[in-house]
Protein backbone atom coordinates (compact mmCIF):
# COMPACT_ATOMS: atom_id res chain seq x y z
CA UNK A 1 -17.00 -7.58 -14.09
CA UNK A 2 -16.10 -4.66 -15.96
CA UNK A 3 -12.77 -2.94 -13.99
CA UNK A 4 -14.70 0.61 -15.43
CA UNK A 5 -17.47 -0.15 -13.58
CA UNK A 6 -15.19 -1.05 -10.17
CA UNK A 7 -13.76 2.10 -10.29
CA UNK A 8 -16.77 4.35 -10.53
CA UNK A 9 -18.64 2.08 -7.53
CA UNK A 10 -15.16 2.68 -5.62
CA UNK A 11 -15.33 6.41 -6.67
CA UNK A 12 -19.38 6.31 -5.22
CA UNK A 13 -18.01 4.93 -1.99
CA UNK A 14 -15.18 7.24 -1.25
CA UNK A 15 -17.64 9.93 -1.87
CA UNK A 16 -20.26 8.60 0.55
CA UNK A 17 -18.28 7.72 3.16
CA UNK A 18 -16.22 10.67 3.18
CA UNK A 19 -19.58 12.59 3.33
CA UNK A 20 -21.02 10.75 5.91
CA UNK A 21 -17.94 11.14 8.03
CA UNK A 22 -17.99 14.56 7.67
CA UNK A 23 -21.57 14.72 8.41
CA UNK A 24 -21.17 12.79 11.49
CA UNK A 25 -18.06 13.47 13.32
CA UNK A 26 -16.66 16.60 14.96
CA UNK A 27 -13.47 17.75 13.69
CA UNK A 28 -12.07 19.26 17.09
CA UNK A 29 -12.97 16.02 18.59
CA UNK A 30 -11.61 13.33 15.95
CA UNK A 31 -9.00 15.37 13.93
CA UNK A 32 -9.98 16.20 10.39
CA UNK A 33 -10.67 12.63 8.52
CA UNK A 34 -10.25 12.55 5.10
CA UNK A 35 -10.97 9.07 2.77
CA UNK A 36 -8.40 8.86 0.43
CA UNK A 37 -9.24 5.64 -1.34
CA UNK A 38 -11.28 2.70 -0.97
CA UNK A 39 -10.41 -0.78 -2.93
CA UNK A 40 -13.16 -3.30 -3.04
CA UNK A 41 -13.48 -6.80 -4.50
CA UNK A 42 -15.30 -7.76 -7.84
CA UNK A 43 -18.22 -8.67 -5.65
CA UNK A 44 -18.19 -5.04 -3.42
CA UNK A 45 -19.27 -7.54 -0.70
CA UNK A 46 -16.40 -5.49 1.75
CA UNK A 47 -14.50 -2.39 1.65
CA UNK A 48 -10.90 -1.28 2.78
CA UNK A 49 -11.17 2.67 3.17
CA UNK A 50 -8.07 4.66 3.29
CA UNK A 51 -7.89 7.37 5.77
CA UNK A 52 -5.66 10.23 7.11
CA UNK A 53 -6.75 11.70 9.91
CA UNK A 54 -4.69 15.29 10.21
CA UNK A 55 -4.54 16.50 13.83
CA UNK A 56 -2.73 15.88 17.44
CA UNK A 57 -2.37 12.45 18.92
CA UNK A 58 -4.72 12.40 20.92
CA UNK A 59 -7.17 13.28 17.96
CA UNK A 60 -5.76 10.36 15.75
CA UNK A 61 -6.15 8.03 18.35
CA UNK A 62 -9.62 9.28 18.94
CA UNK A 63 -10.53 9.29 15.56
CA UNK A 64 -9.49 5.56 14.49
CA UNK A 65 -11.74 4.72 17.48
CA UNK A 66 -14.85 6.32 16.17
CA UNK A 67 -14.39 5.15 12.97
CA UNK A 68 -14.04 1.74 14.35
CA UNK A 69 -17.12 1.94 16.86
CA UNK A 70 -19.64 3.83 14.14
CA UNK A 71 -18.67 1.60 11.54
CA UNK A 72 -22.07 0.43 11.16
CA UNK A 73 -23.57 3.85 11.05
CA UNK A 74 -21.61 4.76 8.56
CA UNK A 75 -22.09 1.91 6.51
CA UNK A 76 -25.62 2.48 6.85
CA UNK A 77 -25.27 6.01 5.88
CA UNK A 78 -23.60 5.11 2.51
CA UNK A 79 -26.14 2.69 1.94
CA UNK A 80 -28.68 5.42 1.09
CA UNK A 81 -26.26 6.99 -1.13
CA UNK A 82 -24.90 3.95 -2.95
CA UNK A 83 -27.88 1.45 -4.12
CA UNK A 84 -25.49 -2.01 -4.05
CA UNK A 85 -26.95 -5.74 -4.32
CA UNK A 86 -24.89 -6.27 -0.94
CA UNK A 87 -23.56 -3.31 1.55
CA UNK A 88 -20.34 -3.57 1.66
CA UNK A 89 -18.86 -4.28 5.19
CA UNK A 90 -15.92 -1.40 5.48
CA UNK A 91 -12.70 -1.87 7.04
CA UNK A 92 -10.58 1.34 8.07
CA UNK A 93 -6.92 1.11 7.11
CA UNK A 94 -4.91 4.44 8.77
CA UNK A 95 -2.82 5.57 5.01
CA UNK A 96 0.06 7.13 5.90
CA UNK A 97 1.51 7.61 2.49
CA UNK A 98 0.69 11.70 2.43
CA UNK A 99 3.12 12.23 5.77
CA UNK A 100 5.96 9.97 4.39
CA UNK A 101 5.58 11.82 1.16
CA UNK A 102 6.10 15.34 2.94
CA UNK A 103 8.69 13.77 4.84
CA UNK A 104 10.59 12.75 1.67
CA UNK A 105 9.81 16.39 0.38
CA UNK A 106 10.93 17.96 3.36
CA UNK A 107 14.26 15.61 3.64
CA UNK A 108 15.38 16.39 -0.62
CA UNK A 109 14.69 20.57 0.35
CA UNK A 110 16.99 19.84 3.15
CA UNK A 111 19.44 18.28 1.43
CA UNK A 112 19.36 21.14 -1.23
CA UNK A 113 20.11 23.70 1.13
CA UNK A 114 23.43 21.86 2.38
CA UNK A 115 24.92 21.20 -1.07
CA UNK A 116 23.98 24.05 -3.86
CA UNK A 117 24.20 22.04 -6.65
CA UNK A 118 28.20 22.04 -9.21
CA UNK A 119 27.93 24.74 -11.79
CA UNK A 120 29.12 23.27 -14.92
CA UNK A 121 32.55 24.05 -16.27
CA UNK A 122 32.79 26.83 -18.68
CA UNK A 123 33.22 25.73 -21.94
CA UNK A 124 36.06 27.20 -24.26
């Protein structure tokens, strides 16, 4: 199978699902949910979908349990969008990688401030 062809099917998916989340879930009650990736198999018979979910704790916790209990509906809701052979069965992964990645940001600008950096020696 053609690795071009994954990638746009993956593409399809992210945009589905993140559409039908949207669609289907209230943002003051789940946090906002965003799909930030979804890696499938050569046969797209299942999905892993990468999430954030930006909001309290509460909301997190709340959302990842939606997600979890409507996973059918939503599957069934990118199955209009996305004509596959098979539906793939999706699998919700919580991606952290955008909070670490502010984290590291926010640690280096921290680090800046507490040691301006050696101006270079004059030359003669």
């Amino acid at each position: 199978m053609s690795n071009v062809r994954q990638e746009r099917v993956q593409e399809l998916l992210k945009r589905a699902i993140g559409e039908a989340i949207r669609r289907e879930f209230n943002v003051s009650d789940t946090g906002l949910i965003t799909v930030n990736d979804v890696e499938c198999p050569g046969d797209f018979k299942t999905a892993v979908v990468y999430i954030s979910i930006f909001g309290n704790a509460d909301q997190k916790k709340r959302g990842i349990a939606v997600l979890t209990e409507h996973r059918g509906r939503i599957q069934g809701l990118m199955a209009k969008s996305v004509v596959l052979k098979y539906t793939p069965t999706l699998r919700f992964v919580v991606d952290d990688t955008l909070v670490r990645g502010n984290r590291v940001m926010q640690i280096l600008d921290e680090l800046e401030q507490k040691s301006p950096l050696p101006e270079p020696p004059e030359q003669p």
